[in-house]
N, C-alpha and C. Protein backbone atom coordinates (compact mmCIF):
# COMPACT_ATOMS: atom_id res chain seq x y z
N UNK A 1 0.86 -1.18 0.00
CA UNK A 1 0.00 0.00 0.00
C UNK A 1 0.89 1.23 0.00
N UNK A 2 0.94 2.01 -0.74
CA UNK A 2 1.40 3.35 -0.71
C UNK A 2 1.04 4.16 0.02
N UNK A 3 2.04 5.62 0.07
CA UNK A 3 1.68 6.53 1.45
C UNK A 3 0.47 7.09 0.72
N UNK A 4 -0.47 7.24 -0.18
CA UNK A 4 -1.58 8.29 -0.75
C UNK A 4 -2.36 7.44 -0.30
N UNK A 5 -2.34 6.12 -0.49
CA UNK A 5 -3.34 4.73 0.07
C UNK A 5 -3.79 4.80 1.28
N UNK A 6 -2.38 5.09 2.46
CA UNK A 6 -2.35 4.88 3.32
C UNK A 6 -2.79 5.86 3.92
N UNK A 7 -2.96 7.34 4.16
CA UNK A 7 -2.94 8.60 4.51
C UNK A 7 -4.53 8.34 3.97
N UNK A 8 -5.11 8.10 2.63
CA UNK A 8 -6.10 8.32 2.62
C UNK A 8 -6.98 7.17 3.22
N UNK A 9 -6.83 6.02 3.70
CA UNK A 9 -7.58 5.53 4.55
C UNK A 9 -7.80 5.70 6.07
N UNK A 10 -6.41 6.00 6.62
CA UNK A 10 -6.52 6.81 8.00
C UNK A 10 -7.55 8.33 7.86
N UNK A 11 -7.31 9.17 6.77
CA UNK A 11 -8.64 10.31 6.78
C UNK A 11 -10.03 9.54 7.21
N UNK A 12 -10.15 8.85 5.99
CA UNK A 12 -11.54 8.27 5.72
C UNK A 12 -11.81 7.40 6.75
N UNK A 13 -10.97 6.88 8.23
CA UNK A 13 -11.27 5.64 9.33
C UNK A 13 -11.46 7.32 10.11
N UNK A 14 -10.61 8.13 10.44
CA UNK A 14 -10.79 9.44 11.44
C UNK A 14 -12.43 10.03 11.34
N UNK A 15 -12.65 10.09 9.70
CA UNK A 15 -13.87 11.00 9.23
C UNK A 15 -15.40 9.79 10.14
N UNK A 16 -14.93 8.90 9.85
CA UNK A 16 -16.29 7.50 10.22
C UNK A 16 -16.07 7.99 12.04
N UNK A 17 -15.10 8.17 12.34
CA UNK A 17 -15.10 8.09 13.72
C UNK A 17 -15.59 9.16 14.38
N UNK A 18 -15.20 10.40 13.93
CA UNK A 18 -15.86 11.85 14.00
C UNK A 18 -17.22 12.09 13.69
N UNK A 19 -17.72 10.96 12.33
CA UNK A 19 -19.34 11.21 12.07
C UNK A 19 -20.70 10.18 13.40
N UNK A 20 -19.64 9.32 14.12
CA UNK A 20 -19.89 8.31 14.95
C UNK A 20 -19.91 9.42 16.28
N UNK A 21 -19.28 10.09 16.46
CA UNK A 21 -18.99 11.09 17.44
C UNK A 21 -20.64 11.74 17.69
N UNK A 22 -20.80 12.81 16.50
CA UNK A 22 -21.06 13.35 16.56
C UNK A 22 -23.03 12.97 16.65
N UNK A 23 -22.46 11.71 15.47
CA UNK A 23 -24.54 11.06 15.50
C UNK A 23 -24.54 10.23 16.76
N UNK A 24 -23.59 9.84 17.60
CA UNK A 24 -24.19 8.70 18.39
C UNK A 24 -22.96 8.88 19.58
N UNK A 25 -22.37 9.87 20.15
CA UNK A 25 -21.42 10.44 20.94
C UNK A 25 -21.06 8.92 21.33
N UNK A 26 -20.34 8.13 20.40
CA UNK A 26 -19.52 6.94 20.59
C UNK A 26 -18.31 7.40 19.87
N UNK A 27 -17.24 7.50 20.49
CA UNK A 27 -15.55 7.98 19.97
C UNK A 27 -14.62 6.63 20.14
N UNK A 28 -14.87 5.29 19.08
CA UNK A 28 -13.98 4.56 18.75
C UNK A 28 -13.22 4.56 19.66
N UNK A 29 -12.22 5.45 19.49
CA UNK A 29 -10.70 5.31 19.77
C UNK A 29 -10.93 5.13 21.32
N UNK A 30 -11.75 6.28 21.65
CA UNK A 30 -11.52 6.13 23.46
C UNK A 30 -12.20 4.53 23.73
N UNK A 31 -13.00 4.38 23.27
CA UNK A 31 -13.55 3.34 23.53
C UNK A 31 -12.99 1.89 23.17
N UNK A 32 -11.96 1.89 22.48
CA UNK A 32 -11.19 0.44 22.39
C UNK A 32 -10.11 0.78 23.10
N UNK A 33 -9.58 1.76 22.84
CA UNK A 33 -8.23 1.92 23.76
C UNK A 33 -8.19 3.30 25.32
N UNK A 34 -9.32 3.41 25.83
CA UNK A 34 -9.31 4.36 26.80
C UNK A 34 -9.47 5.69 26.77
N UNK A 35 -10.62 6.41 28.04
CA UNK A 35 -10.23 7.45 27.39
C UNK A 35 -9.01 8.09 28.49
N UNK A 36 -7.93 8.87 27.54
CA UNK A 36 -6.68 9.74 27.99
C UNK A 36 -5.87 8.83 28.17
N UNK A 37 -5.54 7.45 27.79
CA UNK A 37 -4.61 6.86 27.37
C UNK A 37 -3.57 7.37 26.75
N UNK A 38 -1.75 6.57 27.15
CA UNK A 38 -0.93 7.25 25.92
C UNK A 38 -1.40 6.41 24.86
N UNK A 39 -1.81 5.45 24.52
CA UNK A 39 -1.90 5.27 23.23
C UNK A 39 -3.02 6.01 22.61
N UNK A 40 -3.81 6.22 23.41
CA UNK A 40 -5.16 7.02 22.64
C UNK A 40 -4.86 8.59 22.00
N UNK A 41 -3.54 9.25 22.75
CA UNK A 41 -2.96 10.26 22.75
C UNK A 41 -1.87 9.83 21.38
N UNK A 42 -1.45 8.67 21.25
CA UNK A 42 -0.36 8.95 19.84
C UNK A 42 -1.34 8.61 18.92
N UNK A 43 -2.68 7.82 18.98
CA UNK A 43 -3.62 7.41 18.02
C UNK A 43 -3.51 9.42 17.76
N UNK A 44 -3.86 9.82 17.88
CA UNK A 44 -4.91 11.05 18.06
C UNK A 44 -3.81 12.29 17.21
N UNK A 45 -2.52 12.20 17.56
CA UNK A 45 -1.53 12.62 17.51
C UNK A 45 -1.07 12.15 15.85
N UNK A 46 -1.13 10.93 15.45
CA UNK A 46 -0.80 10.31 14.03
C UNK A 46 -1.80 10.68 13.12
N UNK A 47 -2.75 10.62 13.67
CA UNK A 47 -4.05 11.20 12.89
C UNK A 47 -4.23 12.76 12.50
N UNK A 48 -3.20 13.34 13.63
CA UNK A 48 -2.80 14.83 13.45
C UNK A 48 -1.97 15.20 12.63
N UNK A 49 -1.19 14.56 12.62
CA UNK A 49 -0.13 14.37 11.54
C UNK A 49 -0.43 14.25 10.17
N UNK A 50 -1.15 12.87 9.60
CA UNK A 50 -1.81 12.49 8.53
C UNK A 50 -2.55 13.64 8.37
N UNK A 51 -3.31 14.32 9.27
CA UNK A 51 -4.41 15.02 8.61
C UNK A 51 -3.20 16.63 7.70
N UNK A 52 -2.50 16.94 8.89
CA UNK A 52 -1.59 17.61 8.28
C UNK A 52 -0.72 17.58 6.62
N UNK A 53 -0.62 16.35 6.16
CA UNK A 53 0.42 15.26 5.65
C UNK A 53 -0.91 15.79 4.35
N UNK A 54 -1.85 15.43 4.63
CA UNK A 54 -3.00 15.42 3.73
C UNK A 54 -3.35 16.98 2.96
N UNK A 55 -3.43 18.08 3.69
CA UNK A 55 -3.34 19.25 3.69
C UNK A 55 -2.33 19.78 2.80
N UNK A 56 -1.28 18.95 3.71
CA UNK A 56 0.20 19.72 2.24
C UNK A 56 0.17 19.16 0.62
N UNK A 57 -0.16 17.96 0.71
CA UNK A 57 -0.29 17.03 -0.48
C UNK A 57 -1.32 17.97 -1.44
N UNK A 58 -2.61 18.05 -0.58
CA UNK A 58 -3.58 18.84 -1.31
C UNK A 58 -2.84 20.42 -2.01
N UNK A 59 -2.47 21.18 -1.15
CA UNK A 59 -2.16 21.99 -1.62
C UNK A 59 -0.68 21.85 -3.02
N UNK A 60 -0.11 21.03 -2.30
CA UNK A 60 1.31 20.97 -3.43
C UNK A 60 0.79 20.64 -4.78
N UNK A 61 -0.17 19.32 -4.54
CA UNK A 61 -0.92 19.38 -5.85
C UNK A 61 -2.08 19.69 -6.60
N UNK A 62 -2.27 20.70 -5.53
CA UNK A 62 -3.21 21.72 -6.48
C UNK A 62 -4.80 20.88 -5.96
N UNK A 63 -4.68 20.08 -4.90
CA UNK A 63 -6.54 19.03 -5.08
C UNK A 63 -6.58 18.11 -6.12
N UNK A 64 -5.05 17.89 -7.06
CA UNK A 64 -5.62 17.49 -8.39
C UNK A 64 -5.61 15.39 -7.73
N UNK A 65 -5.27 15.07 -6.71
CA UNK A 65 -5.30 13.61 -6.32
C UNK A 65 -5.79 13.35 -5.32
């Protein structure tokens, strides 16, 4: 799997988890792995990253991928 593969399935698992949030205040992450866990904190943190990672991509290439 490539990093565009990869980056874009972590968006699209974050986006399901945020729309889960928000219709049914169930947050995945805390809920398999704790809430205020360190791992729930580097989950949260990589996903910060990616989302970042995603942002630059978009812009460098213009939205065109």
């Amino acid at each position: 799997m490539g990093t565009k593969a990869l980056v874009g399935w972590v968006v699209a698992i974050a986006a399901v988890n945020w729309g889960l949030v928000g219709l049914l205040n169930l947050n995945l992450v805390e809920a398999i792995l704790g809430t205020g866990t360190t791992l729930t904190k580097v989950v949260y943190i990589v996903i910060g990253v990616v989302g970042v990672y995603k942002v630059y991509m978009l812009l460098m290439d213009g939205g065109k991928k």
